[in-house]
Protein backbone atom coordinates (compact mmCIF):
# COMPACT_ATOMS: atom_id res chain seq x y z
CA UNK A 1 0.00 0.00 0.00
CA UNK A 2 1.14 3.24 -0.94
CA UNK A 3 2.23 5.83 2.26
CA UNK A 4 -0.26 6.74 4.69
CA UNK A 5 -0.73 9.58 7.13
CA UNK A 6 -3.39 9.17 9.61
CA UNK A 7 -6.72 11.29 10.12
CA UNK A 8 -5.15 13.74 12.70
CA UNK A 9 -2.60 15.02 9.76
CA UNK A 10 -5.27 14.66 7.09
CA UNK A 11 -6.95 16.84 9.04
CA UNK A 12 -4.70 19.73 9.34
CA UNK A 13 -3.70 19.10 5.55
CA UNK A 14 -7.30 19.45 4.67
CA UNK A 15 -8.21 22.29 7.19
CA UNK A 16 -11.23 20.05 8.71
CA UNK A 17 -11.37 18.08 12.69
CA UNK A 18 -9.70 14.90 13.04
CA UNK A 19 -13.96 14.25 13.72
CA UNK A 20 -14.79 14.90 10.64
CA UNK A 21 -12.23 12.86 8.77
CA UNK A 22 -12.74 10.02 11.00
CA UNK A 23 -16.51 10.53 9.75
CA UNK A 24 -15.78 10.85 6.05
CA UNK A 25 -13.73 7.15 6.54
CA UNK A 26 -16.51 5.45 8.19
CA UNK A 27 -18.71 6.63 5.46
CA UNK A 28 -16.18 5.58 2.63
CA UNK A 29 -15.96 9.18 1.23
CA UNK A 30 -12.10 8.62 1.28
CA UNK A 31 -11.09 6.23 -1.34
CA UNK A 32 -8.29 3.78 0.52
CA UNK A 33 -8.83 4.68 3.47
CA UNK A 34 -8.97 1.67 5.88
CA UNK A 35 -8.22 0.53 9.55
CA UNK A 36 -7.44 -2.93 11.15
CA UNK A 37 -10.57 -3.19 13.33
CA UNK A 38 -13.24 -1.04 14.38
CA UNK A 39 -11.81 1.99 16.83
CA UNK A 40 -8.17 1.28 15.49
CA UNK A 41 -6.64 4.28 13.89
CA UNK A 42 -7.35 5.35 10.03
CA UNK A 43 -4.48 4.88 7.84
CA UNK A 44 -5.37 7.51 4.50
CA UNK A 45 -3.62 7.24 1.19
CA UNK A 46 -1.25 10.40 0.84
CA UNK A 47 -2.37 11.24 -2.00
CA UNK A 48 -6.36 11.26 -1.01
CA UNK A 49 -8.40 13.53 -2.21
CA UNK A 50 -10.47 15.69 -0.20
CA UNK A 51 -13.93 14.81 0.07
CA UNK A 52 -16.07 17.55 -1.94
């Protein structure tokens, strides 16, 4: 898998909460985004795109 940042520095990268990027995962707005188990940290594709 390609390098991953997790939703806290997505966050400040996209200029949204760590809440609502952890929301945007769950709801599979951010294509590769994926975690172990449920309540384990998001790991996010660098190079995601921003939800619109």
């Amino acid at each position: 898998m390609a390098d991953c940042i997790g939703s806290k520095e997505a966050a400040s990268m996209w200029g949204v909460t760590q809440a609502t990027v952890s929301k945007w995962c769950r709801e599979g707005k951010i294509e590769g985004a994926e975690q172990d188990f449920k309540g384990s940290p998001w790991r996010i594709p660098k190079d995601a795109k921003r939800p619109k």
